[in-house]
C-alpha atoms as a PDB file:
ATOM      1  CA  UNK A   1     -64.872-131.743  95.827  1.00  0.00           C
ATOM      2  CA  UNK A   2     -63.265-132.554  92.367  1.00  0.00           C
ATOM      3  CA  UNK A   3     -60.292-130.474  90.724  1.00  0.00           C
ATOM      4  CA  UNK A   4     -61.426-127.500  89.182  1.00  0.00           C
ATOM      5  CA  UNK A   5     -59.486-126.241  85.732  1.00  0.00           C
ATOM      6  CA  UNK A   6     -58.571-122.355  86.096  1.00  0.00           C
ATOM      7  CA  UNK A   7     -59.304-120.817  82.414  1.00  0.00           C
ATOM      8  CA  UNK A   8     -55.345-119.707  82.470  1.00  0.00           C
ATOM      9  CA  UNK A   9     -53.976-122.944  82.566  1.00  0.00           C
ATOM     10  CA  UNK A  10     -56.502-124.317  79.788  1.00  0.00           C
ATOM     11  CA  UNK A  11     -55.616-121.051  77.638  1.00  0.00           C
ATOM     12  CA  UNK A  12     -51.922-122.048  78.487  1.00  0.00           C
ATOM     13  CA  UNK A  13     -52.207-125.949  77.381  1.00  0.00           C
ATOM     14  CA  UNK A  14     -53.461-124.301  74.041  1.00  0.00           C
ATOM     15  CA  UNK A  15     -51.114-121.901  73.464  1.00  0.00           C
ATOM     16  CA  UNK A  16     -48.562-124.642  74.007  1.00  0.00           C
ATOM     17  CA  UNK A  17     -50.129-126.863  71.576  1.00  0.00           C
ATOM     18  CA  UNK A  18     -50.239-124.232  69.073  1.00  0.00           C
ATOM     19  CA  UNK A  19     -46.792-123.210  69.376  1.00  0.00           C
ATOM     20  CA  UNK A  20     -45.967-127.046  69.247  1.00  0.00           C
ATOM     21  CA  UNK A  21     -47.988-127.285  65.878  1.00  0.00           C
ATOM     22  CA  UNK A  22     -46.470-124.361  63.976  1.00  0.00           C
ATOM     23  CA  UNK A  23     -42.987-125.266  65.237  1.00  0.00           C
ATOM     24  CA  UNK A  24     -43.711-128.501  63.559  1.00  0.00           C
ATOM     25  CA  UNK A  25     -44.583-127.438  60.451  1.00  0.00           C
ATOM     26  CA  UNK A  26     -41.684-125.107  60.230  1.00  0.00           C
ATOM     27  CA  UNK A  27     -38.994-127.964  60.666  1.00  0.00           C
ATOM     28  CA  UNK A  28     -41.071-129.800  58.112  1.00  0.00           C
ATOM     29  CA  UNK A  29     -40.929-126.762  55.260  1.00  0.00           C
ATOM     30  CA  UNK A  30     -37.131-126.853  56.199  1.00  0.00           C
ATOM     31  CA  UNK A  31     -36.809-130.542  55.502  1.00  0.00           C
ATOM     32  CA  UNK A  32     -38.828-130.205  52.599  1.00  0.00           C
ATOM     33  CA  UNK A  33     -36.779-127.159  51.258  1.00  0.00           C
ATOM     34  CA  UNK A  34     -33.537-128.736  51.906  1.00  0.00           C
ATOM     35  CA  UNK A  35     -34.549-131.735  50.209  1.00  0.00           C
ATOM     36  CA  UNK A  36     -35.297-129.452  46.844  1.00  0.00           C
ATOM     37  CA  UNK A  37     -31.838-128.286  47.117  1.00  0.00           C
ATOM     38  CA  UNK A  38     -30.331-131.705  47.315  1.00  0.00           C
ATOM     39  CA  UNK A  39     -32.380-132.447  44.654  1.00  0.00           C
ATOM     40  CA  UNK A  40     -31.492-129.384  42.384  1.00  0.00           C
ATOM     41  CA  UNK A  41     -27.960-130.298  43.580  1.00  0.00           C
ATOM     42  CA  UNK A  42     -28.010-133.733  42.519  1.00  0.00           C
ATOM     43  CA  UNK A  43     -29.948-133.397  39.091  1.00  0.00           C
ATOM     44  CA  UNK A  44     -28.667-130.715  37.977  1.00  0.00           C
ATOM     45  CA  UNK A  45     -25.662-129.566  39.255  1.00  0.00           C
ATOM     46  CA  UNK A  46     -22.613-130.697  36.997  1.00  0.00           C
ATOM     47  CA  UNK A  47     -24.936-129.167  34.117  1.00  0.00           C
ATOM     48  CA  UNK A  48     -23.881-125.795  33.178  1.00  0.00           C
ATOM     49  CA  UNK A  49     -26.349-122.960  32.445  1.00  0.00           C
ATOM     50  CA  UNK A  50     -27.166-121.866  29.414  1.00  0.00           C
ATOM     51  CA  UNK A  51     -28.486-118.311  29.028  1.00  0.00           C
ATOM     52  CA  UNK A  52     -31.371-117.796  27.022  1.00  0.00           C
ATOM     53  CA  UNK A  53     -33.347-114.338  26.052  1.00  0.00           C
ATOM     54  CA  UNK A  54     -37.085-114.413  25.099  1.00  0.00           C
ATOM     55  CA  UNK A  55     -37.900-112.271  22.007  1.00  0.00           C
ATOM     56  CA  UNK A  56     -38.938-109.790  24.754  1.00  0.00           C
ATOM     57  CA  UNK A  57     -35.279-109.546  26.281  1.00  0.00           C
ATOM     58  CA  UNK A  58     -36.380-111.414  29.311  1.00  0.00           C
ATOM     59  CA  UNK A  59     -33.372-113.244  30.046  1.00  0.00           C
ATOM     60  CA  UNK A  60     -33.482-116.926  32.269  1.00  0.00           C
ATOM     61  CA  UNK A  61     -30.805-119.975  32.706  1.00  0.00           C
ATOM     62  CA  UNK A  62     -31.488-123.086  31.153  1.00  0.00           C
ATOM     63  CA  UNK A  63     -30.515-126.177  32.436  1.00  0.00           C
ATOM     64  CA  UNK A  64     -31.211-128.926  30.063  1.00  0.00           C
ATOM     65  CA  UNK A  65     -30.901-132.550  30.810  1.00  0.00           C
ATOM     66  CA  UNK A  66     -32.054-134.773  27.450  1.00  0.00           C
ATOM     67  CA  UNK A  67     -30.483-137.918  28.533  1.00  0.00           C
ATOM     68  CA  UNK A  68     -33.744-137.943  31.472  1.00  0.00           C
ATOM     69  CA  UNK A  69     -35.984-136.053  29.675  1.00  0.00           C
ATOM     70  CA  UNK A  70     -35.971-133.266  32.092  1.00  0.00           C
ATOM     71  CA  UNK A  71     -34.925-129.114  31.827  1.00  0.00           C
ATOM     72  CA  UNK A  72     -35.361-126.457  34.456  1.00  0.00           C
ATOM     73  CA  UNK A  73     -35.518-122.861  33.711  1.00  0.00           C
ATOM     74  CA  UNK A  74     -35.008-120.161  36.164  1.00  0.00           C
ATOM     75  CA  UNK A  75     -34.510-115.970  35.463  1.00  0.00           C
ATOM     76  CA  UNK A  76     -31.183-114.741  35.214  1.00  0.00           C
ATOM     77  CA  UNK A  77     -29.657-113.953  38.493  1.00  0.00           C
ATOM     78  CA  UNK A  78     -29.943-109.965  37.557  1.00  0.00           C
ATOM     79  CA  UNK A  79     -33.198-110.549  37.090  1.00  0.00           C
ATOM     80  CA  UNK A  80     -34.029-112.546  40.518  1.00  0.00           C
ATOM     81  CA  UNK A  81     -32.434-109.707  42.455  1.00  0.00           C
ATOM     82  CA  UNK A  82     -34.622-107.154  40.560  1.00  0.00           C
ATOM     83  CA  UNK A  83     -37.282-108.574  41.769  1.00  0.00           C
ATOM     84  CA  UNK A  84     -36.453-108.841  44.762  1.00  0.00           C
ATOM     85  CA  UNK A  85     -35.327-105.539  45.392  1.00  0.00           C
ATOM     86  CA  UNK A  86     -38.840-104.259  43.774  1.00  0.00           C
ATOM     87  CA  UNK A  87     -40.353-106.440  46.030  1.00  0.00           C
ATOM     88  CA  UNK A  88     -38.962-105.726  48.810  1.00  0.00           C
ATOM     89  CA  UNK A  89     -39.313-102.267  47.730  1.00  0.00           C
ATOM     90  CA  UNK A  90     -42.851-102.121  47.926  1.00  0.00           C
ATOM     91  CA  UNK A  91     -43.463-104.861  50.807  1.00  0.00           C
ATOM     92  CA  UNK A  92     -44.533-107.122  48.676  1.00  0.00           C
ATOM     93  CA  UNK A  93     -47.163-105.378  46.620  1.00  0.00           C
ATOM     94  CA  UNK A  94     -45.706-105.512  43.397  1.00  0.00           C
ATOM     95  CA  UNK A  95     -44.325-109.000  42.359  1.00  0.00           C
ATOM     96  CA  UNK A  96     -42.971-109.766  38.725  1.00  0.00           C
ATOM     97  CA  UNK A  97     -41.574-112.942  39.515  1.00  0.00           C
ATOM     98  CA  UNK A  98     -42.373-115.254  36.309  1.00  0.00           C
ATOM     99  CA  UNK A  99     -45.244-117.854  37.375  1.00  0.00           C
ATOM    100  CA  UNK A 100     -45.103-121.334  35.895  1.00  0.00           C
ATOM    101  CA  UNK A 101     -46.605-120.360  32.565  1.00  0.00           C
ATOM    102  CA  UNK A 102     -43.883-118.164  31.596  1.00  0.00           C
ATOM    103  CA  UNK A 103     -42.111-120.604  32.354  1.00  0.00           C
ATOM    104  CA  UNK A 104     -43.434-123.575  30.462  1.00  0.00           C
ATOM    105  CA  UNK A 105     -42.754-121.193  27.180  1.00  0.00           C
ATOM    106  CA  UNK A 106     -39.441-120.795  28.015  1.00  0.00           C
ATOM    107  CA  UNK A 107     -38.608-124.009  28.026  1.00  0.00           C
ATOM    108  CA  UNK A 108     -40.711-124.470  24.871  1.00  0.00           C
ATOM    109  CA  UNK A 109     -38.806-121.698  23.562  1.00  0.00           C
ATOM    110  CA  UNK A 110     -35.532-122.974  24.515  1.00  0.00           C
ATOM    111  CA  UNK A 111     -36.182-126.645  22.884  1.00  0.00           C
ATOM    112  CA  UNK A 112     -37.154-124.730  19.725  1.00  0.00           C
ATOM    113  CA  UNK A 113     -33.982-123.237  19.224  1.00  0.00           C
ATOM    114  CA  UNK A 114     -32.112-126.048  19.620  1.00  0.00           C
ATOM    115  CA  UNK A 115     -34.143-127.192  16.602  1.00  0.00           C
ATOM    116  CA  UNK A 116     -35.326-130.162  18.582  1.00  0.00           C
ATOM    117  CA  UNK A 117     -38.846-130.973  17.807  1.00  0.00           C
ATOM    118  CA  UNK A 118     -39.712-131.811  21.921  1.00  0.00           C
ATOM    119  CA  UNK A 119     -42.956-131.520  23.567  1.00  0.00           C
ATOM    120  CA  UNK A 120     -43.601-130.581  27.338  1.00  0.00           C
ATOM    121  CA  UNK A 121     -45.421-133.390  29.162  1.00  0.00           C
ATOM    122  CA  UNK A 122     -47.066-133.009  32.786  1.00  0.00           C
ATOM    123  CA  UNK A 123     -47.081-130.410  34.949  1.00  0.00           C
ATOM    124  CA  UNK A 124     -44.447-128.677  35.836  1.00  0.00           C
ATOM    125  CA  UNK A 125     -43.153-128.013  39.101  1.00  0.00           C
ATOM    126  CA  UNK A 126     -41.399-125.233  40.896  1.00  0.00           C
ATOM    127  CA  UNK A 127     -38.530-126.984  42.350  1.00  0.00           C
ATOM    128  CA  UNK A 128     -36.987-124.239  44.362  1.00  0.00           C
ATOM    129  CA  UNK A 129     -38.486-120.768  44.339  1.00  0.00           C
ATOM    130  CA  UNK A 130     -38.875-119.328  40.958  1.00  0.00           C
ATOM    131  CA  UNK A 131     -36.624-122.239  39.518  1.00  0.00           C
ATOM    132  CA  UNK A 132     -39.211-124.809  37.451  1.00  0.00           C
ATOM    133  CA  UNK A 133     -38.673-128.093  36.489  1.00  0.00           C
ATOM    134  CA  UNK A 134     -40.457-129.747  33.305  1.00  0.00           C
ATOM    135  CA  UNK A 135     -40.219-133.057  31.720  1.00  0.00           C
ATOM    136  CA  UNK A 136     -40.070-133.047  27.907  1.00  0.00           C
ATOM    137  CA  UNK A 137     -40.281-135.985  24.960  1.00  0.00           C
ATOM    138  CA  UNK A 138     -38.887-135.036  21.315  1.00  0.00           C
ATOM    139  CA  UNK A 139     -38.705-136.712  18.257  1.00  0.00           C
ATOM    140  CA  UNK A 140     -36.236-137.103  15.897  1.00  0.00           C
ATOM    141  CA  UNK A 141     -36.407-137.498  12.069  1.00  0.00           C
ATOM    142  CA  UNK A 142     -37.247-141.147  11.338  1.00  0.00           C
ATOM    143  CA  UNK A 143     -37.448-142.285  14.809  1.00  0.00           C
ATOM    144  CA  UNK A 144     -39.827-142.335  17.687  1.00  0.00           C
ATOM    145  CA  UNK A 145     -40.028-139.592  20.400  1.00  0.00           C
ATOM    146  CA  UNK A 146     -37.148-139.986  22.574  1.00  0.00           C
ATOM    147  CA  UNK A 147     -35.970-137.489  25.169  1.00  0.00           C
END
């Protein structure tokens, strides 16, 4: 008579497989976060923020990088915690954090006041959470675009 497979040690194998799976993918999210903070780290960290308000008060740090081209915008840290205490307030259900959009005009914003005549180009991507990266090109009188 051959083996035969009881349905507990089949439900077993797959609940071990499963577990193997999602344990995977959380120690690759954890690489993949602590690589954005290196990367934060490295790019941007001897630049100092500048704060910046939006017409609307809305307040956000600026990091601006023209010799690469490159500027990430995040919300001030008063208003990060905000929103995370309305958040977590509500479990969740009400969530103001600036999407990608908002942040795409304040960078747009921020160039503008610097009176550089700059131009976002690509897509923008969140870098850490609610902390965006953008590339940017400007021009200068006379010249070619340049970052």
């Amino acid at each position: 008579m051959g083996r035969r497979l009881s349905l507990a040690k089949v439900t077993s194998d797959a609940k071990y497989r499963a577990m193997k799976a999602a344990l995977a993918l959380m120690l690759a999210g954890g690489l993949s976060a602590c690589a954005s903070v290196d990367y934060v780290v490295t790019t941007y960290g001897s630049i100092p923020a500048d704060s910046f308000a939006l017409p609307d008060g809305a307040r956000y740090r600026v990091f601006d990088r023209p010799d690469i081209g490159k500027i990430m915008t995040t919300p001030s840290i008063r208003a990060t915690v905000t929103t995370g205490v309305v958040s977590q307030a509500t479990l969740g259900l009400v969530d103001d954090t600036p999407n990608v959009v908002h942040h795409r005009i304040v960078a747009e914003a921020y160039l503008a006041s610097r009176g550089r005549t700059c131009s976002l180009v690509g897509a923008s991507r969140e870098v850490l959470t609610t902390q965006f990266e953008h590339d940017y090109t400007c021009v200068v009188p006379g010249s070619v675009r340049q970052p």
